[in-house]
Protein backbone atom coordinates (compact mmCIF):
# COMPACT_ATOMS: atom_id res chain seq x y z
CA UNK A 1 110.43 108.10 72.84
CA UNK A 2 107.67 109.05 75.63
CA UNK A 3 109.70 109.94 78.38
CA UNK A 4 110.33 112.90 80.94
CA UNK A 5 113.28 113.94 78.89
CA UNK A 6 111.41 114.96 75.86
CA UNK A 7 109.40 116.89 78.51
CA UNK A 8 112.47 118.83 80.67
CA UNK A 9 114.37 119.79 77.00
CA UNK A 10 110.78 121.45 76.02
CA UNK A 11 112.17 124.75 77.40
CA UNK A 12 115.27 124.90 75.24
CA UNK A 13 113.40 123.33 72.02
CA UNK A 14 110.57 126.31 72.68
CA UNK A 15 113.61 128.97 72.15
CA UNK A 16 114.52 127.26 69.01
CA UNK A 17 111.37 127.50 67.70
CA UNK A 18 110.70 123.60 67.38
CA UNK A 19 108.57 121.91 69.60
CA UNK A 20 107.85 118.20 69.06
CA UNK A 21 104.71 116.90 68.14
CA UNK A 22 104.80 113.87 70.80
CA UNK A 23 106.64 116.36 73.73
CA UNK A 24 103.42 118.16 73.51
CA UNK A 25 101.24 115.60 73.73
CA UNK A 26 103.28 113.80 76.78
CA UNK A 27 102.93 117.71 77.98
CA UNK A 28 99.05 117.67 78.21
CA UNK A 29 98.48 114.71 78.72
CA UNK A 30 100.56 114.50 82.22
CA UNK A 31 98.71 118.31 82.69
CA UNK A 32 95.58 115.76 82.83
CA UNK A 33 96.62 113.14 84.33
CA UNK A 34 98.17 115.23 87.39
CA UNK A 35 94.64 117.25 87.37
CA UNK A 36 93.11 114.06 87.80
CA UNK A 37 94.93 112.42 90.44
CA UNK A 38 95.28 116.04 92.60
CA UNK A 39 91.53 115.73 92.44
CA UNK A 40 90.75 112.43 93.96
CA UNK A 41 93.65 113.08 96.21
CA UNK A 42 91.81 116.66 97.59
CA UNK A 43 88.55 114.46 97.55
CA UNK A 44 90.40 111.94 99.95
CA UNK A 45 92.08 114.68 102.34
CA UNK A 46 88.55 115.85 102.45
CA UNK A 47 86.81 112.95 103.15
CA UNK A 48 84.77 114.58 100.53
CA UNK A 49 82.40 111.12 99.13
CA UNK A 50 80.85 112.81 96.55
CA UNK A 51 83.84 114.37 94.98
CA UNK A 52 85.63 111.36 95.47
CA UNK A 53 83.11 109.36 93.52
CA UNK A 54 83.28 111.72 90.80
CA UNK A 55 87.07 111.89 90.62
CA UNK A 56 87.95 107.89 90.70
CA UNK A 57 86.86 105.64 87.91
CA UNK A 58 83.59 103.23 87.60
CA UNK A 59 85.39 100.03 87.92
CA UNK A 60 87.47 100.90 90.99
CA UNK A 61 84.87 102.51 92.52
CA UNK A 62 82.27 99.87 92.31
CA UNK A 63 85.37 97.11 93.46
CA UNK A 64 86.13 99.11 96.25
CA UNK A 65 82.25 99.34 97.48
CA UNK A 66 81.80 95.74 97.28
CA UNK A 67 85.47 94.89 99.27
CA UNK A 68 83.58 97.10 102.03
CA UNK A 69 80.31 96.44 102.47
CA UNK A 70 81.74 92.52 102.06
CA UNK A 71 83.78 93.68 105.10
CA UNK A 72 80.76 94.37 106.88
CA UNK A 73 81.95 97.75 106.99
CA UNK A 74 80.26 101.28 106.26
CA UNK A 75 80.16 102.55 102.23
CA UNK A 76 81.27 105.46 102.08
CA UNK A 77 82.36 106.37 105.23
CA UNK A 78 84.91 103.06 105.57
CA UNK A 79 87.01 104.51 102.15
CA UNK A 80 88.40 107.50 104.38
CA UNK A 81 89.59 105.26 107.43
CA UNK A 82 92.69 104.71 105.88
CA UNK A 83 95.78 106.17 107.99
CA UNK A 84 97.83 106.57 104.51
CA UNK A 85 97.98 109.76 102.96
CA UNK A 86 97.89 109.95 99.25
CA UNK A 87 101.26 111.52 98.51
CA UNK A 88 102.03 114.80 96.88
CA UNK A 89 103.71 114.52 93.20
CA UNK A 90 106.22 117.24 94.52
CA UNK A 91 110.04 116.64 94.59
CA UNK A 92 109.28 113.51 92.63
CA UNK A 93 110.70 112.77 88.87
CA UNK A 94 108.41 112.01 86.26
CA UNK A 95 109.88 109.16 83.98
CA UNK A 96 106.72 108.89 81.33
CA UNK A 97 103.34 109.81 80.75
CA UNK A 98 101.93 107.10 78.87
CA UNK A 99 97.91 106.35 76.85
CA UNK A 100 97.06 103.58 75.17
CA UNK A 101 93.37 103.47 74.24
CA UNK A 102 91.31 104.40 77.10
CA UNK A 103 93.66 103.78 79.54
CA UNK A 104 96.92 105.86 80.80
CA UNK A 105 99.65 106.06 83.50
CA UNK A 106 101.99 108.46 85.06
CA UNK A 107 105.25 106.60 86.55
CA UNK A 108 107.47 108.31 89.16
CA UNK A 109 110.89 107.79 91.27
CA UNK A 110 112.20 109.61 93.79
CA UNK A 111 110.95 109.42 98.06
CA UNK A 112 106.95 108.49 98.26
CA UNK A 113 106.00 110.74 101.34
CA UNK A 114 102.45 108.58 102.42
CA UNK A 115 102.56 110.45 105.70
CA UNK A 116 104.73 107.14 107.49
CA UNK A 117 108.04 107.46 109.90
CA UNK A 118 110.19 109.61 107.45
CA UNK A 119 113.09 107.11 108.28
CA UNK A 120 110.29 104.84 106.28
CA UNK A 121 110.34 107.20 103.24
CA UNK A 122 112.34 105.45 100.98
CA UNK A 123 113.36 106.27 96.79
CA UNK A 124 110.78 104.01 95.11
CA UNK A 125 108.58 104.00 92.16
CA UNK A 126 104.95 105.04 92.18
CA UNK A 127 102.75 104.00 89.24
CA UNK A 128 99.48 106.42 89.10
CA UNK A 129 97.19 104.64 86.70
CA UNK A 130 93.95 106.17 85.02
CA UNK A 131 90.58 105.20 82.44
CA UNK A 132 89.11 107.68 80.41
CA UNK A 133 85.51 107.55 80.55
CA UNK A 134 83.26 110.29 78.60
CA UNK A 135 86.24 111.45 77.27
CA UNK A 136 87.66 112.78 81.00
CA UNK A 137 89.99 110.87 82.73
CA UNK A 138 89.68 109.87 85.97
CA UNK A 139 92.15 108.49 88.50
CA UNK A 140 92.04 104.49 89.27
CA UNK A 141 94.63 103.07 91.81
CA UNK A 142 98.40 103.69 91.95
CA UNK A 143 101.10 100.99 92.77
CA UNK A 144 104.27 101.95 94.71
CA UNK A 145 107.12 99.14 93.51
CA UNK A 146 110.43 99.08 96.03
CA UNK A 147 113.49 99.88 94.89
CA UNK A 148 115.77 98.95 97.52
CA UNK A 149 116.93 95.52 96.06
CA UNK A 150 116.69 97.11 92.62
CA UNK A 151 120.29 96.13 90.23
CA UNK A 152 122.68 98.93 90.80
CA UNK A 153 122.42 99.82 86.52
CA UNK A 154 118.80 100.41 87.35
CA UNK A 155 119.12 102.34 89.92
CA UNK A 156 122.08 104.18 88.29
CA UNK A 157 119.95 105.10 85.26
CA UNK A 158 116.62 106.98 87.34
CA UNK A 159 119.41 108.57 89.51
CA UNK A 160 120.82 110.45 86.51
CA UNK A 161 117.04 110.74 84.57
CA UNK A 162 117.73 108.07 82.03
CA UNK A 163 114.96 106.50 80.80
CA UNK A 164 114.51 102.40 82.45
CA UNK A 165 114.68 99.61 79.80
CA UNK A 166 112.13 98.57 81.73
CA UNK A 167 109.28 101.11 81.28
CA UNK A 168 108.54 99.11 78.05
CA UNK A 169 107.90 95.85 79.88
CA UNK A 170 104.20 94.76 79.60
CA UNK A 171 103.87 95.76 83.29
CA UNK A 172 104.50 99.19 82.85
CA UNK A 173 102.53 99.65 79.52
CA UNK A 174 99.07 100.55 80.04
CA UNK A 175 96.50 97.81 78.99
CA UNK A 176 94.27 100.24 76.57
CA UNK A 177 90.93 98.76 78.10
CA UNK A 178 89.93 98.69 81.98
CA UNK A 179 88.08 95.05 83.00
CA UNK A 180 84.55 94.77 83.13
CA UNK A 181 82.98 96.72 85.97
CA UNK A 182 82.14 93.98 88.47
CA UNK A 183 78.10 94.07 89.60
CA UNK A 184 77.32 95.39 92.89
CA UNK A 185 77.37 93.01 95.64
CA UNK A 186 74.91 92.61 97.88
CA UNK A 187 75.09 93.14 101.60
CA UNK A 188 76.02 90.14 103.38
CA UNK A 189 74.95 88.64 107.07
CA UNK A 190 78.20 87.09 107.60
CA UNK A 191 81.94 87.69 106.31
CA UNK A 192 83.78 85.22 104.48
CA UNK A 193 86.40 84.01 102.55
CA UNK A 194 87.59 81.17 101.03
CA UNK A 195 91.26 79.06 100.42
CA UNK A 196 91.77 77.86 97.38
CA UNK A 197 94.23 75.11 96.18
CA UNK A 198 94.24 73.63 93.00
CA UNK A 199 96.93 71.46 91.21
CA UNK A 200 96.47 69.47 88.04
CA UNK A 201 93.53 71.97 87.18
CA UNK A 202 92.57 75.72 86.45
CA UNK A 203 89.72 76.26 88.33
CA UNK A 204 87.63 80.00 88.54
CA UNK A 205 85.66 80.60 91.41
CA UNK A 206 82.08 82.23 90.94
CA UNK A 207 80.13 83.52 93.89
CA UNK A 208 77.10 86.03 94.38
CA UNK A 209 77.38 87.38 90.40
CA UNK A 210 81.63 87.30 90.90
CA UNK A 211 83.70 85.73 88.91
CA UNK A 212 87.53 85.49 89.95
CA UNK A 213 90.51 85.40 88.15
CA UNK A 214 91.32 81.89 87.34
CA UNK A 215 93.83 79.96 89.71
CA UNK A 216 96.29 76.97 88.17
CA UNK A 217 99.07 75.12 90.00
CA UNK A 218 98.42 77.39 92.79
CA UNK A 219 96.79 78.73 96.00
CA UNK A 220 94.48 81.48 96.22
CA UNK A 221 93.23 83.29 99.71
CA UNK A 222 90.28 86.17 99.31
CA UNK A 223 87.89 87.83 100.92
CA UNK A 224 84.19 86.29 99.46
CA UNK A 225 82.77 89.30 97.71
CA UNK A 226 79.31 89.55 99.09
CA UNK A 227 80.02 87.35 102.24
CA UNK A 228 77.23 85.11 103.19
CA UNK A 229 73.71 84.95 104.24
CA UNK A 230 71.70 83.57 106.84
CA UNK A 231 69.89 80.27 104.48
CA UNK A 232 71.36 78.55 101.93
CA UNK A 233 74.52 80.12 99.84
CA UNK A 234 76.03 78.64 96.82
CA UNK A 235 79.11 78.76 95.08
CA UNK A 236 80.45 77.71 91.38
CA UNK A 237 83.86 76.33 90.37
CA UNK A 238 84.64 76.47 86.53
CA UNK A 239 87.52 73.38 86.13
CA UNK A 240 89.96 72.51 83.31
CA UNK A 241 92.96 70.12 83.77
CA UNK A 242 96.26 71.10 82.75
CA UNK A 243 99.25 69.15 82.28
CA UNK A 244 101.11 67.87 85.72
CA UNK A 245 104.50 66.50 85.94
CA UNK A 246 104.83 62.44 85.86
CA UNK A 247 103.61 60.13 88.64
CA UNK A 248 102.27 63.95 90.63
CA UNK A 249 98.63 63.47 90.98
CA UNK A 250 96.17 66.43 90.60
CA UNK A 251 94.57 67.86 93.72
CA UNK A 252 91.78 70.46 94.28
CA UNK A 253 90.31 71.62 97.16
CA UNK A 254 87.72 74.30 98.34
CA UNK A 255 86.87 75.98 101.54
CA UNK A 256 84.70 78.31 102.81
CA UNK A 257 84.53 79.96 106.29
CA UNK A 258 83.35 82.91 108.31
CA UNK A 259 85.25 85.49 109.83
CA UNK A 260 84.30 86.85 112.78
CA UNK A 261 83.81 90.63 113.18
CA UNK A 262 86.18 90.23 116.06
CA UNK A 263 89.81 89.76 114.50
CA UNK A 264 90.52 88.11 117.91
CA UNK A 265 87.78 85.15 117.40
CA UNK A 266 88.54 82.26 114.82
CA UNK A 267 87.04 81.61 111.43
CA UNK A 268 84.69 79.10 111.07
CA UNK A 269 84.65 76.29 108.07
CA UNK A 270 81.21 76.15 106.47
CA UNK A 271 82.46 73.81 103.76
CA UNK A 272 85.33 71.87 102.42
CA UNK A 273 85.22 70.65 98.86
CA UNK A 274 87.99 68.02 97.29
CA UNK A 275 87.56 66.73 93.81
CA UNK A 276 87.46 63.13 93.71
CA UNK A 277 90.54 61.25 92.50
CA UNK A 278 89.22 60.11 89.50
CA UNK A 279 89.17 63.33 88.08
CA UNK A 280 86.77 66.91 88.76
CA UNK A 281 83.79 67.67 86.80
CA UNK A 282 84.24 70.67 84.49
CA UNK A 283 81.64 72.44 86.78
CA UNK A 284 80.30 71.76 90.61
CA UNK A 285 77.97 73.99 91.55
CA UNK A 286 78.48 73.58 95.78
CA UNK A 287 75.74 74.61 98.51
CA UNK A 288 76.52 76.09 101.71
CA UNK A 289 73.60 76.46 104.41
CA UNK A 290 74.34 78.88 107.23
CA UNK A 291 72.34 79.28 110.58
């Protein structure tokens, strides 16, 4: 079982003389996993952009760029803007140190300390998560999960250091391969985003080289990666139906607007997009002139 446990009884297995094969590997590899994250962590506190280029991994990094410069923000300066602090692994209890294939994570409980109102600082769960490229690993993105509302078992079993039933969900088992790294975006004249609703059908959005995740029975509300520019602009949908319950008719809908610099100043619509009622195409490819 990969778990802190096997790690904490290490010192009284050493003095017997018989050390676990997989307690030494959950050893190192949280040794490199911590190294990692303590090093994009001192890049941050730095504001060090070099460093913290060479300390966070390809995909995140390049996602990241294009959410700023889509922003109309400055790359790299705009990455150290944040007020949160990236918070120390101190005083926090490691429940497992977990690889599968190039991918890894380091899961904690105890009070996440992000530099907020300590009456703020709550006992919660803070997933580190990493990708191992050229054989190093290198730190990705972390998610902090609240425990507040948690079942009183759970919250039982990380008081006392048992290991959670549900570290072996699929959500906190590492996915062994990191998604494509995303092209860089280009630098847009306008920022935009787009709403999204789509019932009846799965439809993916594509825009300037990015494909979304796919939306179905649902809404979806993002930032447009790579904004817009001053001519014409186009945008893809990808559309399957799915199944719908009886006498509910299927209903899809695009639109695209700008947001203005000025949070204070409303968005503009630049299109809107339904599918007709007979049915969508598989594939629209929709212009969008801006001037």
């Amino acid at each position: 079982m990969r778990s802190f446990l096997l790690f904490v009884l290490g010192f009284a297995l050493l003095q017997l003389g018989a050390v676990p094969a997989h307690a030494q590997d959950d050893a190192a590899l949280r040794g490199d996993l911590e190294k990692a994250y303590l090093k994009w962590r001192e890049a941050m506190l730095r504001k060090d952009a070099p460093a913290w280029a060479g300390s966070i991994s390809r995909y995140r990094q390049t996602v990241i760029r294009n959410m700023v410069v889509s922003e109309r923000r400055s790359f790299p300066e705009a990455v150290f803007d944040s007020p949160v602090v990236p918070p120390l692994l101190t005083g926090l209890r490691l429940l497992e140190a977990q690889a599968v294939g190039e991918t890894a994570h380091l899961v904690y409980y105890g009070k996440i300390d992000m530099g907020q109102d300590k009456a703020l600082v709550h006992e919660d769960l803070l997933k580190l998560k990493f990708s191992r490229e050229n054989g190093v690993w290198k730190y990705d993105s972390n998610r902090i999960s609240r425990m507040d509302k948690a079942p009183p078992e759970v919250l039982k079993a990380l008081r006392e250091g048992t290991r959670p039933e549900f570290l072996d969900t699929p959500e906190f088992t590492p996915p062994g391969k990191m998604p494509p790294t995303p092209p860089l975006c280009r630098v847009p004249d306008f920022k935009a985003g787009f709403k999204l609703e789509t019932f009846g059908y799965q439809t993916t959005l594509e825009a300037n080289g990015i494909s979304y995740d796919p939306v179905e029975d649902g809404l979806d509300q993002q930032l447009l990666i790579g904004g817009l520019v001053r001519g014409r602009n186009e945008i893809t949908l990808h559309i399957k139906p799915v199944p719908r319950p009886e006498k509910e008719k299927p209903a899809l809908q695009i639109r695209i607007y700008l947001l203005p610099d000025d949070p204070g100043k409303p968005s503009r619509e630049v299109l809107r997009w339904s599918a007709p009622e007979a049915g969508a195409p598989a594939k629209v490819t929709l212009p969008i002139e801006v001037k």
